[in-house]
N, C-alpha and C. Protein backbone atom coordinates (compact mmCIF):
# COMPACT_ATOMS: atom_id res chain seq x y z
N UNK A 1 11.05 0.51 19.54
CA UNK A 1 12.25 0.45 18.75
C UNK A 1 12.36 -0.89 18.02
N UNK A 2 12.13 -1.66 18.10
CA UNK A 2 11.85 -2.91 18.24
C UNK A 2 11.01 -3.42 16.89
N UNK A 3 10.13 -2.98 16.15
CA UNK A 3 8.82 -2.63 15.32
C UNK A 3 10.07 -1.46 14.11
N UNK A 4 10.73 -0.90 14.51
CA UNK A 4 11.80 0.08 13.53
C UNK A 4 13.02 -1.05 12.99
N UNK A 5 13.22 -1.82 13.80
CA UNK A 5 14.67 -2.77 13.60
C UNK A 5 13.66 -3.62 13.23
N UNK A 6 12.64 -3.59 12.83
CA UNK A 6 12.02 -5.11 11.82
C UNK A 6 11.91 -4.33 10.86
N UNK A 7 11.19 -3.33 10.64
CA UNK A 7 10.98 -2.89 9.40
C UNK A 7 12.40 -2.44 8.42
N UNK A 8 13.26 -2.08 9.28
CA UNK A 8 14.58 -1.64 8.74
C UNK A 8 15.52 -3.17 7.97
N UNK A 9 15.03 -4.49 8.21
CA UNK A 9 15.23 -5.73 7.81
C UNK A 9 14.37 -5.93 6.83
N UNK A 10 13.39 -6.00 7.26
CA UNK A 10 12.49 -6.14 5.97
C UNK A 10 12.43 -5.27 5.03
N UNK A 11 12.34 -3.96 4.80
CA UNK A 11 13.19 -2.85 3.94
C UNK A 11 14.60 -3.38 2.92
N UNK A 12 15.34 -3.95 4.22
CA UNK A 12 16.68 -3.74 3.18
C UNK A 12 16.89 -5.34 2.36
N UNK A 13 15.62 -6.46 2.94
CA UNK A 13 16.16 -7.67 2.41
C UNK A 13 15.48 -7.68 1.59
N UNK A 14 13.77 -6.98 1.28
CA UNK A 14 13.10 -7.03 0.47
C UNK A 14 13.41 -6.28 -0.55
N UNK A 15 14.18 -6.19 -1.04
CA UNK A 15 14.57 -5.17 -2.12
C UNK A 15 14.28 -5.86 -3.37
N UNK A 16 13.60 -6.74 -2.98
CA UNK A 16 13.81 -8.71 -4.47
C UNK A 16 12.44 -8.36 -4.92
N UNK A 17 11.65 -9.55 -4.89
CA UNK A 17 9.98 -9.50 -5.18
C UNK A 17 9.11 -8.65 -5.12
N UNK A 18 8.77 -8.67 -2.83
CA UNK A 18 7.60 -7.75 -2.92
C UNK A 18 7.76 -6.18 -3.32
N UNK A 19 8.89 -5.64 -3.40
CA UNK A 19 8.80 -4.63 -3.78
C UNK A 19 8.99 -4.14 -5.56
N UNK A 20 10.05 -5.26 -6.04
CA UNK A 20 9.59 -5.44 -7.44
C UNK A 20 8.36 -5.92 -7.90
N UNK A 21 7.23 -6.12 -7.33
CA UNK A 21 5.97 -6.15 -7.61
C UNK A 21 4.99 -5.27 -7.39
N UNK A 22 5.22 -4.14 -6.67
CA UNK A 22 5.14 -3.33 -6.65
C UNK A 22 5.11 -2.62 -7.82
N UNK A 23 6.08 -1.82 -7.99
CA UNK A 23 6.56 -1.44 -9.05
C UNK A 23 6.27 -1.94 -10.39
N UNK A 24 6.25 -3.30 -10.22
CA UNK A 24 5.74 -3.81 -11.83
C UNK A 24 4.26 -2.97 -11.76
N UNK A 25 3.25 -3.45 -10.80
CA UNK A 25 1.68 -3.01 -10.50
C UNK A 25 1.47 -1.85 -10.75
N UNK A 26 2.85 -0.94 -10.69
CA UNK A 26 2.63 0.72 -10.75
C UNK A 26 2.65 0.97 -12.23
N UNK A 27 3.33 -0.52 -12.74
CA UNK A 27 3.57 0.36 -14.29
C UNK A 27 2.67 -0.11 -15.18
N UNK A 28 1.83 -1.20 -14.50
CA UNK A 28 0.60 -1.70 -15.57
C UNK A 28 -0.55 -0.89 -15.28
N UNK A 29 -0.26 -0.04 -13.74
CA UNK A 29 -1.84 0.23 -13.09
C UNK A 29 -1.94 1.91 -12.53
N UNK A 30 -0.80 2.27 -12.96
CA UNK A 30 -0.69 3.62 -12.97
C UNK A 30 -1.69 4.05 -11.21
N UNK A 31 -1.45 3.50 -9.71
CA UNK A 31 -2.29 4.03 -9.51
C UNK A 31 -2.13 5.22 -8.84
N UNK A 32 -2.84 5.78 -7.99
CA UNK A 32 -2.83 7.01 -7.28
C UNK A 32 -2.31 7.41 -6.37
N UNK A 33 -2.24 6.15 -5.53
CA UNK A 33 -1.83 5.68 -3.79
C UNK A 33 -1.47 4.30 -3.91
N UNK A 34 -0.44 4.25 -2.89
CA UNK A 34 0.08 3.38 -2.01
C UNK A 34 0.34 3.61 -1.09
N UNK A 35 -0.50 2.51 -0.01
CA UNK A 35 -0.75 3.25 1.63
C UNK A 35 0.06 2.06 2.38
N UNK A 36 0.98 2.57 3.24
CA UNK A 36 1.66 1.45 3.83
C UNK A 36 1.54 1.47 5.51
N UNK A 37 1.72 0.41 5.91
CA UNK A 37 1.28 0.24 7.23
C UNK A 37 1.88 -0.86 7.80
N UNK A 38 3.04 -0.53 8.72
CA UNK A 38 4.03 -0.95 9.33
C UNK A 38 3.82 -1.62 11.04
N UNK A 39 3.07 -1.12 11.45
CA UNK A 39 2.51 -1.09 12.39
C UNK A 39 3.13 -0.17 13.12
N UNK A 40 3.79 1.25 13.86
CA UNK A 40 3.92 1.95 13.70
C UNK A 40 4.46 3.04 12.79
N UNK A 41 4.39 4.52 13.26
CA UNK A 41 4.61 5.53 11.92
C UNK A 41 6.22 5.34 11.59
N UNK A 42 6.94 5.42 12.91
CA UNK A 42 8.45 5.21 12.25
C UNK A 42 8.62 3.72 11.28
N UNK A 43 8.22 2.52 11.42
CA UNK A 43 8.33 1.75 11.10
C UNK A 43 7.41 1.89 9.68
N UNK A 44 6.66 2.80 9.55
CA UNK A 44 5.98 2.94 8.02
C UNK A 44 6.87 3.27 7.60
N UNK A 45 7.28 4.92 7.93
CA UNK A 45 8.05 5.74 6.87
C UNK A 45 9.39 5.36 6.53
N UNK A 46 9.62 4.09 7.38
CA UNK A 46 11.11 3.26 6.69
C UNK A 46 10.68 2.28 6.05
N UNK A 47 9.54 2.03 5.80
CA UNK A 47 9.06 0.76 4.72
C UNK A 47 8.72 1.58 3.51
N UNK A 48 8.09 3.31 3.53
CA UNK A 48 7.59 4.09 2.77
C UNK A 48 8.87 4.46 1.21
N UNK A 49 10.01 5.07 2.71
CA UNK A 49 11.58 4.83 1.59
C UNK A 49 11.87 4.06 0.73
N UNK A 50 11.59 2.47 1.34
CA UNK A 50 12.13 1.30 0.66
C UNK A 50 11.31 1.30 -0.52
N UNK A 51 10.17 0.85 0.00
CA UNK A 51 9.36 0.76 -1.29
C UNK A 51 9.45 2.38 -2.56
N UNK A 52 9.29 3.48 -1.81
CA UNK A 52 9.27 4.30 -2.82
C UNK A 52 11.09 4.18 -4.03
N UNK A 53 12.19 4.05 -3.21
CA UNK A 53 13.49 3.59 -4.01
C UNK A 53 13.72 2.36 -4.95
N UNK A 54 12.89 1.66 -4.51
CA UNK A 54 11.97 0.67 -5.34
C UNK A 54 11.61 0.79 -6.81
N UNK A 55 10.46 2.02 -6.44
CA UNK A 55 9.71 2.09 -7.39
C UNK A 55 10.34 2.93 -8.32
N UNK A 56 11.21 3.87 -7.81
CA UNK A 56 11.69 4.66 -8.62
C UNK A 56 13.20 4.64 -9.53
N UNK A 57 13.55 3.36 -9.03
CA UNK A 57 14.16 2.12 -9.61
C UNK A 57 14.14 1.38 -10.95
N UNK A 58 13.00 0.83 -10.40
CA UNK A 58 12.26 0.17 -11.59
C UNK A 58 11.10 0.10 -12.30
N UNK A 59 10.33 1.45 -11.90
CA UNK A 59 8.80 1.56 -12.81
C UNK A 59 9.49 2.76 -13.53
N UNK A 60 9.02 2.96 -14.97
CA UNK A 60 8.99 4.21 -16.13
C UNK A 60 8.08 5.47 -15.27
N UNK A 61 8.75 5.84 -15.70
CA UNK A 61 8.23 7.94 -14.91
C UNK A 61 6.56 7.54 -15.46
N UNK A 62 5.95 7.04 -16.74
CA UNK A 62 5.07 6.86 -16.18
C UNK A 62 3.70 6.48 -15.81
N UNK A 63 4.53 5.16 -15.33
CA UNK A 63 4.05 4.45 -14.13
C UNK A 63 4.18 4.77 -12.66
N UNK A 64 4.81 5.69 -12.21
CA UNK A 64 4.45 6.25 -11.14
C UNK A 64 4.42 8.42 -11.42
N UNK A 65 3.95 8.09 -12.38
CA UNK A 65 3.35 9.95 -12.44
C UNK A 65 2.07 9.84 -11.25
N UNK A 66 2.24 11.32 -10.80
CA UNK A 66 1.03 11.37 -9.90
C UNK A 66 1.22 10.18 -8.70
N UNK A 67 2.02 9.52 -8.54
CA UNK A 67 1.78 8.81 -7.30
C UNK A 67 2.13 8.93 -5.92
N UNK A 68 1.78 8.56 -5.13
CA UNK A 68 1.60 8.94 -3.63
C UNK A 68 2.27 7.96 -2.93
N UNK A 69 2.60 7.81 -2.05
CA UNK A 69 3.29 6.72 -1.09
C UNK A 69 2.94 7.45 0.24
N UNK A 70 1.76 7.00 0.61
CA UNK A 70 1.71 7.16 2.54
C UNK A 70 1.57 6.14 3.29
N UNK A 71 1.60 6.81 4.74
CA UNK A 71 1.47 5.98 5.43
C UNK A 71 0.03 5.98 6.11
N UNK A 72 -0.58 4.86 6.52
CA UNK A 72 -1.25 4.97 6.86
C UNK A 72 -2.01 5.47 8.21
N UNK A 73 -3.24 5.99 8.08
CA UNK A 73 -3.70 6.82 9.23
C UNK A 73 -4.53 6.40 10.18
N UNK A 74 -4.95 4.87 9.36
CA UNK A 74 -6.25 4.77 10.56
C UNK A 74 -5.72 3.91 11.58
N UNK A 75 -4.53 3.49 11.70
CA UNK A 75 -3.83 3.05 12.77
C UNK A 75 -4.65 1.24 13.14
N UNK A 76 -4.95 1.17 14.92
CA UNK A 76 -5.66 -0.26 14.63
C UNK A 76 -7.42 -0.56 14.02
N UNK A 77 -7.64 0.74 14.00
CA UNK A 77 -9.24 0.81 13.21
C UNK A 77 -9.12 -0.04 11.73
N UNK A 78 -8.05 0.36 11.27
CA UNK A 78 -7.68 0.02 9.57
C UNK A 78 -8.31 -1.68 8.89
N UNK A 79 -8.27 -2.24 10.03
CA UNK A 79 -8.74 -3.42 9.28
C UNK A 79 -10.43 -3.74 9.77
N UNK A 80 -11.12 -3.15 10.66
CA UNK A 80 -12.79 -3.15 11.26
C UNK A 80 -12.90 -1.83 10.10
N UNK A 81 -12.35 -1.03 9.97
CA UNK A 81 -13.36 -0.01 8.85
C UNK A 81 -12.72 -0.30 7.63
N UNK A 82 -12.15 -1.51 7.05
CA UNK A 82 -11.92 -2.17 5.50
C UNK A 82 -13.06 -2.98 5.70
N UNK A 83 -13.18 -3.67 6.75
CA UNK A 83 -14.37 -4.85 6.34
C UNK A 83 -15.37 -4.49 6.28
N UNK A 84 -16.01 -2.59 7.19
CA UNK A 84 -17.36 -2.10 7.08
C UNK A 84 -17.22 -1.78 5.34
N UNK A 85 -15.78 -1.61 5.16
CA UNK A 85 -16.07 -0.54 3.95
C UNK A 85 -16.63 -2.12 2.96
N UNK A 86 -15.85 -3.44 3.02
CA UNK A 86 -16.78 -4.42 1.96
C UNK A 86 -17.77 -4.89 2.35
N UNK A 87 -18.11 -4.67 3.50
CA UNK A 87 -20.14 -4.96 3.59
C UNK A 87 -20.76 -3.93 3.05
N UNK A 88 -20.00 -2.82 2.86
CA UNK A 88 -21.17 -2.35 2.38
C UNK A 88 -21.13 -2.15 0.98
N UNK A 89 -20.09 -2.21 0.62
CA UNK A 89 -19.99 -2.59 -1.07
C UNK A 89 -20.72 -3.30 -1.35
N UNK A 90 -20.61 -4.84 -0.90
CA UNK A 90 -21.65 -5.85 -1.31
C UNK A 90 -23.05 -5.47 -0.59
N UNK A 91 -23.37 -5.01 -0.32
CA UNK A 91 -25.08 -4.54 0.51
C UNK A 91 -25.32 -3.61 -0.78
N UNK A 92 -24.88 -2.91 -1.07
CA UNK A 92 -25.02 -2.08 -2.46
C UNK A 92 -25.07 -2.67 -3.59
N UNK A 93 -24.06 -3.93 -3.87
CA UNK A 93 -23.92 -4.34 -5.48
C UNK A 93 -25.41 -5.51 -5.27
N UNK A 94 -25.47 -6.20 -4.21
CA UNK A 94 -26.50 -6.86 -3.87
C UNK A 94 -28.10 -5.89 -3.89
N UNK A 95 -28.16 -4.84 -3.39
CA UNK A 95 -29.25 -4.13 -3.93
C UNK A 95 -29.63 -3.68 -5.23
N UNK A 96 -28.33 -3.08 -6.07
CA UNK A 96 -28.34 -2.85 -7.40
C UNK A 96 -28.71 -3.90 -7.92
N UNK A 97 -28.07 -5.03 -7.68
CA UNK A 97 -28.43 -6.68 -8.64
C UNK A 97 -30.11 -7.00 -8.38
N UNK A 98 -30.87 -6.40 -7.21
CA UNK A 98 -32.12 -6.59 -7.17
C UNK A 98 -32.83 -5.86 -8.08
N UNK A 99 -32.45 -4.55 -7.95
CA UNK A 99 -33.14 -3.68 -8.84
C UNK A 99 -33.58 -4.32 -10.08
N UNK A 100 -32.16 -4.17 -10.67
CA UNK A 100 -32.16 -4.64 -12.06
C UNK A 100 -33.35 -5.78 -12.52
């Protein structure tokens, strides 16, 4: 409960910057997803609200056409399979750069 009463603070005070930056990012970058991760699911899907009232606030229809707001799934894996996922980006752009 504890992890819900932070996010429910940070939700309602952040209503300023990080989430108006957001929103600005949606309207220069049109993207697909925004994956949020609270550290638990209740504590996402009350950061998911904020930010999505946010966006729909202050980005043009569209800058958030087609967009997504989840939460995230891979739970504590999420940050060991981001860093496999940039080794191996660079193991790839580093092989391509040999090729060439």
């Amino acid at each position: 409960m504890h992890v819900e009463q932070s996010a429910r603070r940070v939700r309602d005070r952040d209503r300023g910057p990080p989430p108006r930056a957001l929103a600005d990012i949606c309207t220069l970058s049109n993207p697909g997803a925004l994956v949020v991760d609270a550290g638990s699911a209740p504590a996402s899907q009350i950061l998911k609200r904020g930010i999505q009232e946010q966006i729909e606030q202050s980005t043009p229809p569209f800058g958030r056409k087609g967009l997504q707001i989840q939460p995230s799934e891979l739970g504590e894996d999420a940050a060991i399979q981001g860093a496999v996922h940039i080794a191996r980006l660079a193991a790839i752009e580093s092989a391509l750069t040999t090729i060439k």
